[in-house]
C-alpha atoms as a PDB file:
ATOM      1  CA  UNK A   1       0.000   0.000   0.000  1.00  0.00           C
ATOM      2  CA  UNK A   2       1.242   3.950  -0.762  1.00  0.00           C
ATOM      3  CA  UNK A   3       2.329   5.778   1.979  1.00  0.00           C
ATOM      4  CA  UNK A   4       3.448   9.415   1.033  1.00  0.00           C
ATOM      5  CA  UNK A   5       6.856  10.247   2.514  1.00  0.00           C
ATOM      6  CA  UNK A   6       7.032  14.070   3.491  1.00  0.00           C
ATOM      7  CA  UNK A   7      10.712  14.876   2.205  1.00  0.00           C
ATOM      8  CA  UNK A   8      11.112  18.679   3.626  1.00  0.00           C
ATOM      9  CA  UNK A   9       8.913  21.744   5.113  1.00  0.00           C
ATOM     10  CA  UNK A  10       7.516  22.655   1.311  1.00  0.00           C
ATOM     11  CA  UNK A  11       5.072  20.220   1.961  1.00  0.00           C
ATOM     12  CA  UNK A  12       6.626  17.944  -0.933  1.00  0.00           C
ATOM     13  CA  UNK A  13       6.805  14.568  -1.465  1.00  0.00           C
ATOM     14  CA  UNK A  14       9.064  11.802  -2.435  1.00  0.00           C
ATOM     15  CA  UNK A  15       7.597   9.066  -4.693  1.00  0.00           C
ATOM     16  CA  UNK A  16       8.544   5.620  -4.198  1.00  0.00           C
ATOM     17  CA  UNK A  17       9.792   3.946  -7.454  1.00  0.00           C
ATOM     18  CA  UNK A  18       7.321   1.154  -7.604  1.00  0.00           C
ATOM     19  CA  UNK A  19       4.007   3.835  -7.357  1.00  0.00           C
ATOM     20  CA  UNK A  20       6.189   6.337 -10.280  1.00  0.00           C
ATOM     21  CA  UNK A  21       6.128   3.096 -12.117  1.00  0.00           C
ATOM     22  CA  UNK A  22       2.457   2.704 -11.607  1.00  0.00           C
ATOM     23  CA  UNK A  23       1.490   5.756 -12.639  1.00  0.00           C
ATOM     24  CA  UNK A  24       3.461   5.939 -16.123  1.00  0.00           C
ATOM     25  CA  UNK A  25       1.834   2.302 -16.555  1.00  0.00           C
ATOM     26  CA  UNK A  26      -1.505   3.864 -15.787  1.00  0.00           C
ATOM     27  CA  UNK A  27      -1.204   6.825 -18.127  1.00  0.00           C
ATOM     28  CA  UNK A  28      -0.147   4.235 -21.031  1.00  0.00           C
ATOM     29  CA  UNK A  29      -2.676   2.656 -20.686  1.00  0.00           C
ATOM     30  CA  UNK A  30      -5.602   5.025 -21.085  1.00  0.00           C
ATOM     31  CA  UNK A  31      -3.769   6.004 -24.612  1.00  0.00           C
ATOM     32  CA  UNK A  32      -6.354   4.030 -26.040  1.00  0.00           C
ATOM     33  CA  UNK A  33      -9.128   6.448 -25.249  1.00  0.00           C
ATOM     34  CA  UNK A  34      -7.394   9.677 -26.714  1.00  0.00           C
ATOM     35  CA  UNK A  35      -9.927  11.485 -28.629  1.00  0.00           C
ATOM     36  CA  UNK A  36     -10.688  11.908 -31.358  1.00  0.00           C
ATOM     37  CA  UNK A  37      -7.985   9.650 -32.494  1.00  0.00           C
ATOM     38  CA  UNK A  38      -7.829   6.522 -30.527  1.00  0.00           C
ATOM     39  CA  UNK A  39      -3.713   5.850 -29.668  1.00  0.00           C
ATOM     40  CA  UNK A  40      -2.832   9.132 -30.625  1.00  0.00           C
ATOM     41  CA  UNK A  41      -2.927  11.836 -28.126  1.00  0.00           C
ATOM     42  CA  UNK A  42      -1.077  12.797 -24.721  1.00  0.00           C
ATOM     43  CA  UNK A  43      -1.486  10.634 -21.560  1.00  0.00           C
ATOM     44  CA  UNK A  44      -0.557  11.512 -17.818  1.00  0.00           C
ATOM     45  CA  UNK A  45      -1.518  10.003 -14.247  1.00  0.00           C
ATOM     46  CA  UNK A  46      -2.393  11.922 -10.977  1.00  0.00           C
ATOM     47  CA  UNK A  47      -1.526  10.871  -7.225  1.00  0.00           C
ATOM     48  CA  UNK A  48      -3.282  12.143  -4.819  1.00  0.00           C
ATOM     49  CA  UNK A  49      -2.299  12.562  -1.210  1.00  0.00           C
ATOM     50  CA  UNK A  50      -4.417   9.444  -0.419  1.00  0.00           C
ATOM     51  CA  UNK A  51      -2.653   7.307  -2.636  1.00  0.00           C
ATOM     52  CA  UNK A  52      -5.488   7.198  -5.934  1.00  0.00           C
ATOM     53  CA  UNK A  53      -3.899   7.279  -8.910  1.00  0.00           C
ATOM     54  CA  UNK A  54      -6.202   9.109 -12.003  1.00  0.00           C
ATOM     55  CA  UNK A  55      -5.414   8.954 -15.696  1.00  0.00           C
ATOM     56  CA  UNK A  56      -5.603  11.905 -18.298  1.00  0.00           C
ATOM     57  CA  UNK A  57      -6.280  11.730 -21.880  1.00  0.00           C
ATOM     58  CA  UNK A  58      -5.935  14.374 -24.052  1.00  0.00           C
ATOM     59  CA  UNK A  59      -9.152  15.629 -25.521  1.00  0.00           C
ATOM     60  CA  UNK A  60      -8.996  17.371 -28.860  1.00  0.00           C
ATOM     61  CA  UNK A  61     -11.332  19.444 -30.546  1.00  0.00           C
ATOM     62  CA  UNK A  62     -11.191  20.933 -34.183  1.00  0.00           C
ATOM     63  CA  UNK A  63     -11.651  24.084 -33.203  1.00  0.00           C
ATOM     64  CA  UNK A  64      -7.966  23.719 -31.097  1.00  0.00           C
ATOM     65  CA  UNK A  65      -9.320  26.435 -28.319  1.00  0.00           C
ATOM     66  CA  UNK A  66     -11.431  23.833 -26.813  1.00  0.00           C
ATOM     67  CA  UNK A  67      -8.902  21.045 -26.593  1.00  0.00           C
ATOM     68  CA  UNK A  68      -8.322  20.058 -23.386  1.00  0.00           C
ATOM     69  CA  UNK A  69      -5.221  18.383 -22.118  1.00  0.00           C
ATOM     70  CA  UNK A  70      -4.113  15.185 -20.430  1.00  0.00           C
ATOM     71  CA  UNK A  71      -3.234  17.267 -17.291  1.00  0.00           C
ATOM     72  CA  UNK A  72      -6.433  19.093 -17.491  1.00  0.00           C
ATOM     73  CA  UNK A  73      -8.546  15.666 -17.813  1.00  0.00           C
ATOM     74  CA  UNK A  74      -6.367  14.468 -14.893  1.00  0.00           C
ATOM     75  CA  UNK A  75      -6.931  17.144 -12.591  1.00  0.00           C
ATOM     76  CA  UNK A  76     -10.635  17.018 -12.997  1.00  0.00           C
ATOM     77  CA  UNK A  77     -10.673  13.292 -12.658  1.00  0.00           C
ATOM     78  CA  UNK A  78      -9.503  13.228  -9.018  1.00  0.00           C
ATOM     79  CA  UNK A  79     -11.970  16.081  -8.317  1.00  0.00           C
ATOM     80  CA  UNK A  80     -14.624  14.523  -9.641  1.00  0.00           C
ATOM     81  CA  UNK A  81     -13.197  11.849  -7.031  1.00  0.00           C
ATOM     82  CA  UNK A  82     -13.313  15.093  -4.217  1.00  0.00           C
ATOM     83  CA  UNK A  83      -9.915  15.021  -4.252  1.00  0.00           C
ATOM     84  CA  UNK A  84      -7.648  18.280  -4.715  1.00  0.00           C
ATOM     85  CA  UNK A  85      -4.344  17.107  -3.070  1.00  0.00           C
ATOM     86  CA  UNK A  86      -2.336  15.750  -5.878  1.00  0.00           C
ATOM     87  CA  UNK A  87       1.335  15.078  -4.624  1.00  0.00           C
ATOM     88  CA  UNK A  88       2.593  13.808  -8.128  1.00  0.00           C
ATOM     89  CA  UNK A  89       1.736  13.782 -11.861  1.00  0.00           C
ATOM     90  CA  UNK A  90       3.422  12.114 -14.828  1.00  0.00           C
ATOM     91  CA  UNK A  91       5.111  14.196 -17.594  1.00  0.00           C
ATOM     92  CA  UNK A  92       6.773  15.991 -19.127  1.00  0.00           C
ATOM     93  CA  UNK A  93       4.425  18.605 -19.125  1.00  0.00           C
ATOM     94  CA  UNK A  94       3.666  21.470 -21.335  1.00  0.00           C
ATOM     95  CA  UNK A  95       3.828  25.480 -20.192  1.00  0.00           C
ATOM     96  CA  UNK A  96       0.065  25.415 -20.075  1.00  0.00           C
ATOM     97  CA  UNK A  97      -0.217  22.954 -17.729  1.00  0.00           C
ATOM     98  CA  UNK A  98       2.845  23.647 -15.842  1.00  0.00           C
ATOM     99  CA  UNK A  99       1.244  26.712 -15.141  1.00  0.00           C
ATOM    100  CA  UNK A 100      -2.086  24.493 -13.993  1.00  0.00           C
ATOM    101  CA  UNK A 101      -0.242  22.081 -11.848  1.00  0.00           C
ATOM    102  CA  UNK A 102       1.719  24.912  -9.947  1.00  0.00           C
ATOM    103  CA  UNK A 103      -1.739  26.644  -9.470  1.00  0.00           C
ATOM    104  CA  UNK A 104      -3.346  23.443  -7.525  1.00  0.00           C
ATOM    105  CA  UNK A 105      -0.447  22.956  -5.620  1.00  0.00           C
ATOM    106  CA  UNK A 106      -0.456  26.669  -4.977  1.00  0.00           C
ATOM    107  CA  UNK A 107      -3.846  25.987  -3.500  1.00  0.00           C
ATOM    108  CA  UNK A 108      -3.293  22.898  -2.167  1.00  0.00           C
ATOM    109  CA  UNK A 109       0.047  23.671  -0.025  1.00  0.00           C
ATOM    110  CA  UNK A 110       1.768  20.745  -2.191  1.00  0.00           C
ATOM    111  CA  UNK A 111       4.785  21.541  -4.217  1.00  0.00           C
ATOM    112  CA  UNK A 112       3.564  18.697  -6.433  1.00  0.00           C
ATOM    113  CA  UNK A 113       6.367  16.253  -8.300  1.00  0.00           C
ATOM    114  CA  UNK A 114       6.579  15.604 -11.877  1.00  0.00           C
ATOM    115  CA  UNK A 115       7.152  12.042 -12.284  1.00  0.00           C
ATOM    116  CA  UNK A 116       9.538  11.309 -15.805  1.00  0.00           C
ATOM    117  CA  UNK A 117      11.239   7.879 -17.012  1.00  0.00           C
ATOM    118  CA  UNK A 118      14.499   8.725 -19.075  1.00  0.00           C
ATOM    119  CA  UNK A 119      16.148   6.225 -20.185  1.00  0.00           C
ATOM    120  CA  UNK A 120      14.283   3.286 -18.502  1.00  0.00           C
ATOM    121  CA  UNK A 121      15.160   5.761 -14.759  1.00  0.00           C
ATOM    122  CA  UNK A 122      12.832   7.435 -12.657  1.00  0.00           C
ATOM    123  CA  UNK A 123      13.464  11.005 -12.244  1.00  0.00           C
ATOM    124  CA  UNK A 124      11.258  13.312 -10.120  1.00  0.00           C
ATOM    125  CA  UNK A 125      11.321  16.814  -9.353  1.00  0.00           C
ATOM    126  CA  UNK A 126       8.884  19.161  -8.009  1.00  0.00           C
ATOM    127  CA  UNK A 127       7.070  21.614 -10.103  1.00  0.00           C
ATOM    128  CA  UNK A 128       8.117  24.687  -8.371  1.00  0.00           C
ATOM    129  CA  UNK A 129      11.739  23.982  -9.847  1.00  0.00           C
ATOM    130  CA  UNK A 130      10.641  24.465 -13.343  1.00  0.00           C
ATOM    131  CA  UNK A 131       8.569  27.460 -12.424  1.00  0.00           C
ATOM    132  CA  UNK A 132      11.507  30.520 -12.204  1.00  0.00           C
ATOM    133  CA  UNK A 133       8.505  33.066 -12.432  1.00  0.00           C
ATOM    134  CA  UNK A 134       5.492  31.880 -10.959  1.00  0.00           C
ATOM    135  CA  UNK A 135       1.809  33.591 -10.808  1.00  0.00           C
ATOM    136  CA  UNK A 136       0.587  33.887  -8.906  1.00  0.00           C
ATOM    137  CA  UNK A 137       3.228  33.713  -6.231  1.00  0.00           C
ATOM    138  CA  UNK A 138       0.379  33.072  -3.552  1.00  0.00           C
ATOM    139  CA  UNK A 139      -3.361  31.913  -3.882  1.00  0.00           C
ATOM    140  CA  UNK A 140      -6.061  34.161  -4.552  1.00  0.00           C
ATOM    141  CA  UNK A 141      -8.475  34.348  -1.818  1.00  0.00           C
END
């Protein structure tokens, strides 16, 4: 069973290599329910502080404004779930949703981790290190 491991005051956490695993495995395998095009679109997971892991698919539309993406999908699928504490999500991630991640975590208190494999290796690091200029720089009440 997941246990998050609190790794410093920044309210971050470390990601055991066996649950990063799960959740690239996870992601891959909702690729088959990218739309429009089944197999071709972006995939990511979620983990929330509770230990549910929740897929993303990327959802296009032809108009391109309306597409929604795999982090979006994500996000919405563990609130759905009444879950807002994500700890980790899979990437790599685009500036859109870089920007969306750092917001919830904003909220949240969470500096949430980006979960990568390179190589066949697990690298992890939190989003606030590929945010130099964040914005907001606190939440808006």
């Amino acid at each position: 069973m997941f246990t998050p491991k609190k790794v410093n005051v920044k309210n971050m956490f470390e990601i055991d290599e066996a649950t990063a695993r799960k959740m690239i495995k996870t992601a891959e395998e909702t690729r088959v329910n990218t739309f429009p095009e089944r197999n071709k679109g972006y995939v990511v997971s979620a983990l929330t502080k509770k230990g549910n892991i929740y897929p993303g698919i990327s959802y296009g539309s032809d108009t391109e404004t309306l597409t929604m993406h795999s982090e979006m999908t994500a996000l919405a699928h563990a609130a759905i779930h009444g879950e807002f504490e994500i700890i980790a999500i899979t990437g790599p991630n685009c500036h859109i949703c870089k920007q969306l991640i750092y917001e919830n975590g904003l909220r949240s208190g969470i500096d949430i981790m980006i979960i990568c494999e390179d190589d066949g290796k697990i690298k992890q690091f939190p989003i606030s290190s590929v945010m130099p200029y964040p914005w907001p720089e606190k939440p808006r009440t």
